[in-house]
C-alpha atoms as a PDB file:
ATOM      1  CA  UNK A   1     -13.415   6.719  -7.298  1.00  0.00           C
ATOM      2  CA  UNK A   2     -15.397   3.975  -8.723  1.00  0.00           C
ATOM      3  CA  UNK A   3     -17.862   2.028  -6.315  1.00  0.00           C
ATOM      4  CA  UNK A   4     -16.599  -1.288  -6.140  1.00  0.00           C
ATOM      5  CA  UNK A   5     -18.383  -4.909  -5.200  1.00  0.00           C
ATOM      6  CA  UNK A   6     -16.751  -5.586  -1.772  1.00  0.00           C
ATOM      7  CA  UNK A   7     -13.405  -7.458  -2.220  1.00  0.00           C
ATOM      8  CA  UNK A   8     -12.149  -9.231   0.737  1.00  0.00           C
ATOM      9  CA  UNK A   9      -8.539 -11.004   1.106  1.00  0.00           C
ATOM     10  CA  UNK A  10      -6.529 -13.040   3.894  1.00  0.00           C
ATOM     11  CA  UNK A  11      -2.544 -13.054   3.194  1.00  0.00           C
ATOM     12  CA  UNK A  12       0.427 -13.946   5.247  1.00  0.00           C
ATOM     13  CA  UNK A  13       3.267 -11.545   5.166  1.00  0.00           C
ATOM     14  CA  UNK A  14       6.925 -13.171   5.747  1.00  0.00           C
ATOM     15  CA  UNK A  15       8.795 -10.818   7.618  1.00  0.00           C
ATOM     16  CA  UNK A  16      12.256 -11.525   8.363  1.00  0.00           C
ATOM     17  CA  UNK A  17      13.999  -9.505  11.024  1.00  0.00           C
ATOM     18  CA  UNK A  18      17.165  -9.941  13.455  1.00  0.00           C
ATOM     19  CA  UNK A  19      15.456 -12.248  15.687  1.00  0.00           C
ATOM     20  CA  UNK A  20      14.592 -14.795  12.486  1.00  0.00           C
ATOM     21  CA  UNK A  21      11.993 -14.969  10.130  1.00  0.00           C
ATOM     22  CA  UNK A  22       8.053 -14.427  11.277  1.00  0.00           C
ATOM     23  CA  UNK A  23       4.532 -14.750   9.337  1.00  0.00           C
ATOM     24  CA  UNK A  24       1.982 -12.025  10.080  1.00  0.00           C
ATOM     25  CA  UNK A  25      -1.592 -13.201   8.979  1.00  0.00           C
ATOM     26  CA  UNK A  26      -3.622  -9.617   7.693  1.00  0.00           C
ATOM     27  CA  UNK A  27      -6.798  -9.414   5.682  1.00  0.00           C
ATOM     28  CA  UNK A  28      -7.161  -6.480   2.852  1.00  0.00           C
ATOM     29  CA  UNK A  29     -10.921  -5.563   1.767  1.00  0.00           C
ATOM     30  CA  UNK A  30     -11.368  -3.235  -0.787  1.00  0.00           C
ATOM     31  CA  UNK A  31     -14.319  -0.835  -1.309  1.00  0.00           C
ATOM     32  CA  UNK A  32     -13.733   1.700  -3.721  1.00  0.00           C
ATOM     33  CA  UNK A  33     -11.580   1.454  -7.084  1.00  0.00           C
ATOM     34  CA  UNK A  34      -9.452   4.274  -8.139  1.00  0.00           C
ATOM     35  CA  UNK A  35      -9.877   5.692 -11.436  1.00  0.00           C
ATOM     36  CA  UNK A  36      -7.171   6.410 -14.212  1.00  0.00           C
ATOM     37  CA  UNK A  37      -8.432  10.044 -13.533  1.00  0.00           C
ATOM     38  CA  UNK A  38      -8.278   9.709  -9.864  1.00  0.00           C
ATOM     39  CA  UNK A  39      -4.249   8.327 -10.279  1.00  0.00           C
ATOM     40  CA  UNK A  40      -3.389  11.245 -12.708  1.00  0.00           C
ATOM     41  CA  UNK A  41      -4.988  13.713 -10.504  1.00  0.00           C
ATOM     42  CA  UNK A  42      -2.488  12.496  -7.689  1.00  0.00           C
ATOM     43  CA  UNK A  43       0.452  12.113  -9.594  1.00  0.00           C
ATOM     44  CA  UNK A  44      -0.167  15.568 -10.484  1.00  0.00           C
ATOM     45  CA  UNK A  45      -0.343  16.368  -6.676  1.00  0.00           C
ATOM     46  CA  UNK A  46       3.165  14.577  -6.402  1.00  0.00           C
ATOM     47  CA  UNK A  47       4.383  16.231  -9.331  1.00  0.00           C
ATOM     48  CA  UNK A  48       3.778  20.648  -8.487  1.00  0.00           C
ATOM     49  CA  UNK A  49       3.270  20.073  -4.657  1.00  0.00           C
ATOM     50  CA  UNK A  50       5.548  17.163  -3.293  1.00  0.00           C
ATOM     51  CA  UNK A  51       4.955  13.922  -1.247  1.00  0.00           C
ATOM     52  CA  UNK A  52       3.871  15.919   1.800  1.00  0.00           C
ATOM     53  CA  UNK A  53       0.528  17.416  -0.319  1.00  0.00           C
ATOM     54  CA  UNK A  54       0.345  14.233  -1.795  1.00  0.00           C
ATOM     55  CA  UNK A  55       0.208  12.456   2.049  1.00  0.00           C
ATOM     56  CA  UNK A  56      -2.097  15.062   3.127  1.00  0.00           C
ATOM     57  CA  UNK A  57      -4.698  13.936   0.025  1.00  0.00           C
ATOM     58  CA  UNK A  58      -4.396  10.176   0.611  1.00  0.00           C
ATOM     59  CA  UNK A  59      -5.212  10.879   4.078  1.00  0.00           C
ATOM     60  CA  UNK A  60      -8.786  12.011   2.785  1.00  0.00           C
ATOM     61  CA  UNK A  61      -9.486   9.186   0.469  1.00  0.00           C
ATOM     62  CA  UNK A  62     -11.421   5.620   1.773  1.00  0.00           C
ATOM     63  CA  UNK A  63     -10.969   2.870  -0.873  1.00  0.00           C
ATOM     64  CA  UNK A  64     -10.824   0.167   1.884  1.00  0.00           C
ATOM     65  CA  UNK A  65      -8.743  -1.418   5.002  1.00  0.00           C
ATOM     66  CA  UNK A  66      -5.578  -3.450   5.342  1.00  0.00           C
ATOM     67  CA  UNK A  67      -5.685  -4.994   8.855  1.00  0.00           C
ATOM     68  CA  UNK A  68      -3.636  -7.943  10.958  1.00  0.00           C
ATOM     69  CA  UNK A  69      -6.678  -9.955  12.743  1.00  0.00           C
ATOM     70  CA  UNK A  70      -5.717  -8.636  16.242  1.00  0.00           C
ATOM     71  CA  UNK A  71      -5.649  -4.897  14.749  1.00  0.00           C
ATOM     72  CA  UNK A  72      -8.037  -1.984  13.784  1.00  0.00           C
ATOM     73  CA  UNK A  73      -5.324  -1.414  10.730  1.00  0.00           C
ATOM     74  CA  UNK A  74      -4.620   1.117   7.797  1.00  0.00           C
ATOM     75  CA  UNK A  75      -7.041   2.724   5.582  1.00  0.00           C
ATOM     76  CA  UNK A  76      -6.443   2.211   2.044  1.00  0.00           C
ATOM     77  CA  UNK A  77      -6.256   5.309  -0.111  1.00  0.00           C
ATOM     78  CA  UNK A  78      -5.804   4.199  -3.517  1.00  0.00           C
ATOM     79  CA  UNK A  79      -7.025   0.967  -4.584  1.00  0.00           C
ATOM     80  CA  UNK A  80      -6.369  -0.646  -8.447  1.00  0.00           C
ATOM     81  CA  UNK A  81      -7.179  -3.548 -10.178  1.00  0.00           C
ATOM     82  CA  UNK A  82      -5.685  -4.652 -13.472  1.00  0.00           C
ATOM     83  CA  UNK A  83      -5.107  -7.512 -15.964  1.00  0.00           C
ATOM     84  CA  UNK A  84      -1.944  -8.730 -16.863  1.00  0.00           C
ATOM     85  CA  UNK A  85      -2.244 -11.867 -19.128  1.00  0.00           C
ATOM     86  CA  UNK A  86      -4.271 -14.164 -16.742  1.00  0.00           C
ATOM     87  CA  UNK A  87      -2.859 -12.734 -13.510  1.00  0.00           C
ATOM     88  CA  UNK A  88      -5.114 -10.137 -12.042  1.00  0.00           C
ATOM     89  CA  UNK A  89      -3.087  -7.397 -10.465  1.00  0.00           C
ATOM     90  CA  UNK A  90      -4.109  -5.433  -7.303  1.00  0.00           C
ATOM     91  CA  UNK A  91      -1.868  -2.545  -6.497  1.00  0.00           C
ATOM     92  CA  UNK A  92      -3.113  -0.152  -3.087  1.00  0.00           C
ATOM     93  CA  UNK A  93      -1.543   2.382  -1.549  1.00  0.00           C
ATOM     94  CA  UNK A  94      -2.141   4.743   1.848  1.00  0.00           C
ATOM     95  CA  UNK A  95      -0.970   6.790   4.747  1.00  0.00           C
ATOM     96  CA  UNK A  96       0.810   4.211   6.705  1.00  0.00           C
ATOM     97  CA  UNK A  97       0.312   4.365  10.642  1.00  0.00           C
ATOM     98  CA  UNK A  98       3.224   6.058  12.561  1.00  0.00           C
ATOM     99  CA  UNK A  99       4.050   4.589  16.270  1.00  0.00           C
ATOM    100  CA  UNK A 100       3.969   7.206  18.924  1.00  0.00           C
ATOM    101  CA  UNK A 101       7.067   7.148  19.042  1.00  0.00           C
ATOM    102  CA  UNK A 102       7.506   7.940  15.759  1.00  0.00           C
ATOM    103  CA  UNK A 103       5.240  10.916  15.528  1.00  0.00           C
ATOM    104  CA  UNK A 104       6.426  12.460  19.333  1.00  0.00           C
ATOM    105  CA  UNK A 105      10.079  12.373  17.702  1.00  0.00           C
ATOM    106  CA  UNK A 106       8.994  13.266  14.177  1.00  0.00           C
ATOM    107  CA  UNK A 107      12.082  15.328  12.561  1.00  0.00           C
ATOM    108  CA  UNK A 108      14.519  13.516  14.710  1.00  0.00           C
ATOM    109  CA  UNK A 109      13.849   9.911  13.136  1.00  0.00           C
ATOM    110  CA  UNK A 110      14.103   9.130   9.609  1.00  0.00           C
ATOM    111  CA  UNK A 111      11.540   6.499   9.242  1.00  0.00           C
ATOM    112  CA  UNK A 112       8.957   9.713   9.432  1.00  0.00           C
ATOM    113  CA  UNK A 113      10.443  10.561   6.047  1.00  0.00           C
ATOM    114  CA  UNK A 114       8.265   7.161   4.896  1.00  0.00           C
ATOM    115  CA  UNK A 115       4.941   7.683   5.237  1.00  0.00           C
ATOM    116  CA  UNK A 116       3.278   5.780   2.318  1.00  0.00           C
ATOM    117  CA  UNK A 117       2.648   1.476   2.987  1.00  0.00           C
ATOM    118  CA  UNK A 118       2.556   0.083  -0.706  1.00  0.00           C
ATOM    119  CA  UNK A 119       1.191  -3.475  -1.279  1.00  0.00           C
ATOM    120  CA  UNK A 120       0.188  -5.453  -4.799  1.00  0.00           C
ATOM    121  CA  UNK A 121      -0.567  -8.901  -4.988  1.00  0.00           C
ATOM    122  CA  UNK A 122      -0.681 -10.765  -8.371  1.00  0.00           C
ATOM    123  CA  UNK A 123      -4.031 -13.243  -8.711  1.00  0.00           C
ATOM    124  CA  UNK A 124      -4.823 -16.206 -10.604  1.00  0.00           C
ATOM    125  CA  UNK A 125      -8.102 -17.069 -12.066  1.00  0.00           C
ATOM    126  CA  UNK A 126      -9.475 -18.681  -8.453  1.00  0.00           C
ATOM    127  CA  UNK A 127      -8.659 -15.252  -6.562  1.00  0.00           C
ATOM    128  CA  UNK A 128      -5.666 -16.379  -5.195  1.00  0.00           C
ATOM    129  CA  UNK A 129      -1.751 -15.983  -5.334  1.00  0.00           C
ATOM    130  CA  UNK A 130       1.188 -13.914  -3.834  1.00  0.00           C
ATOM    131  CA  UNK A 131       2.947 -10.314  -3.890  1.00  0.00           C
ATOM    132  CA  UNK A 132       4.707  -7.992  -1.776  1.00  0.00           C
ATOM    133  CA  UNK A 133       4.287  -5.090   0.586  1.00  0.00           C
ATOM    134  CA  UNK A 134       6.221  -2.174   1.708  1.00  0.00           C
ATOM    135  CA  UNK A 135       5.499  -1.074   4.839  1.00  0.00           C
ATOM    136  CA  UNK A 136       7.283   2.356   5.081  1.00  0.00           C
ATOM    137  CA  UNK A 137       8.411   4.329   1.295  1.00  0.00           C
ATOM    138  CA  UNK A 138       8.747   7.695   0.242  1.00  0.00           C
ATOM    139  CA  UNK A 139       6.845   8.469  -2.902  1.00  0.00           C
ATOM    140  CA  UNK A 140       9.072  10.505  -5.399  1.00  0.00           C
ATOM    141  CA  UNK A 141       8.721  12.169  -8.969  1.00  0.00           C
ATOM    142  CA  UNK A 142      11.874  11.484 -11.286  1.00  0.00           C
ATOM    143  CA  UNK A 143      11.919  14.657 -13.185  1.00  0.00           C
ATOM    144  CA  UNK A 144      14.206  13.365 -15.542  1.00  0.00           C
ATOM    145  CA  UNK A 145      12.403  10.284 -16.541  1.00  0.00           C
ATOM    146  CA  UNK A 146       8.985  11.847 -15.785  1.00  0.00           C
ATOM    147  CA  UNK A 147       7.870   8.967 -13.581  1.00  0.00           C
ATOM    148  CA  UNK A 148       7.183   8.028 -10.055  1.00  0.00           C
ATOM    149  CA  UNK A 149       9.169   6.408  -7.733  1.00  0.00           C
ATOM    150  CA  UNK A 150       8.765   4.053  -4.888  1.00  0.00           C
ATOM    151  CA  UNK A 151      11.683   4.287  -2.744  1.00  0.00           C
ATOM    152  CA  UNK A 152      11.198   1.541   0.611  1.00  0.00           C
ATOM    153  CA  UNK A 153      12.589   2.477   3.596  1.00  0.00           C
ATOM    154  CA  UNK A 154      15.108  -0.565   5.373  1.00  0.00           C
ATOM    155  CA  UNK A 155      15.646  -3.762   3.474  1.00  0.00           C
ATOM    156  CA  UNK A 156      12.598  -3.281   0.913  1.00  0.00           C
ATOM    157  CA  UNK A 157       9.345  -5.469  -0.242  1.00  0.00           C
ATOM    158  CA  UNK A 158       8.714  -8.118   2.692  1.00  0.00           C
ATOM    159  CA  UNK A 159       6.911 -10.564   0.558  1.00  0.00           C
ATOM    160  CA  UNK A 160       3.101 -11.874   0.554  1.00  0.00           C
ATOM    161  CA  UNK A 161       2.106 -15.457   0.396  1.00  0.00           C
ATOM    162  CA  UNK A 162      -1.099 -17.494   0.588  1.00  0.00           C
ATOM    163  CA  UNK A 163      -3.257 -14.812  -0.827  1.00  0.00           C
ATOM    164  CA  UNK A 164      -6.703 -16.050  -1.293  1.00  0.00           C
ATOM    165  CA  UNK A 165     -10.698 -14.493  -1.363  1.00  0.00           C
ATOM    166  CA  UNK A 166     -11.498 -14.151   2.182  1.00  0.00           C
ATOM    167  CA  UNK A 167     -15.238 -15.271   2.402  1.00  0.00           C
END
């Protein structure tokens, strides 16, 4: 992983559940930037040993911390940053918490099957813009089309507004 300069975010995440929709402030700061090496080396993890080796080696990586300001948070594992016209595109990726209840049942529940929390925001030239999160996926190799999979557990991306540099 590649050292990066300290990047710090605030974002509101628009959740939307049976009791009407709800916004969930969070900050994101990101330390370290994955490499194209580091990604191939864990696609290749996904690819011979499955999602659970490939959950067992995010678990090891530090590339920063996605929090809610009243929580200690996630780590992130995988952290990258890319250009896409002028839009500045931040995708990161890590072990997502499990609720005790969660883990005490594990086997008997199938949200333990999703263990990955995805998020990627899309930036403009000031630092700031919008995305979407996953808070629960399985990670998956496609054989056939020799590509990986993000497959979100319950209704899918909960999107991400009012992204901005958190200074």
């Amino acid at each position: 992983m590649a050292k990066a300069q300290e990047e710090a975010y605030a974002a509101i995440a628009q959740t939307n559940s049976g009791t009407g929709a709800k916004q969930i402030q969070f900050n994101f700061t990101i330390t370290k930037w994955s490499t194209q090496d580091d990604i191939k080396q864990l696609g290749a993890i996904l690819k011979e040993k499955g999602q659970d080796a490939l959950l067992d080696e995010l678990k090891k990586l530090d590339a920063g911390r996605i929090r809610t300001l009243d929580g200690t948070g996630n780590p992130i594992a995988v952290a990258e940053k890319w250009q896409d016209g002028d839009q500045t595109v931040i995708t990161m990726i890590g072990a997502r918490g499990m609720t005790l209840f969660e883990s005490k049942y594990r086997g008997r529940t199938t949200s333990t099957d999703y263990p990955f929390g995805f998020l990627q925001v899309r930036l403009n030239a000031k630092g700031e813009g919008s995305g979407k999160a996953v808070a629960a996926a399985k990670i998956k190799y496609d054989k056939e089309k020799d590509s990986v999979r993000l497959d979100p557990y319950g209704n899918g991306a909960t999107p991400i507004i009012n992204v901005r540099p958190n200074k």
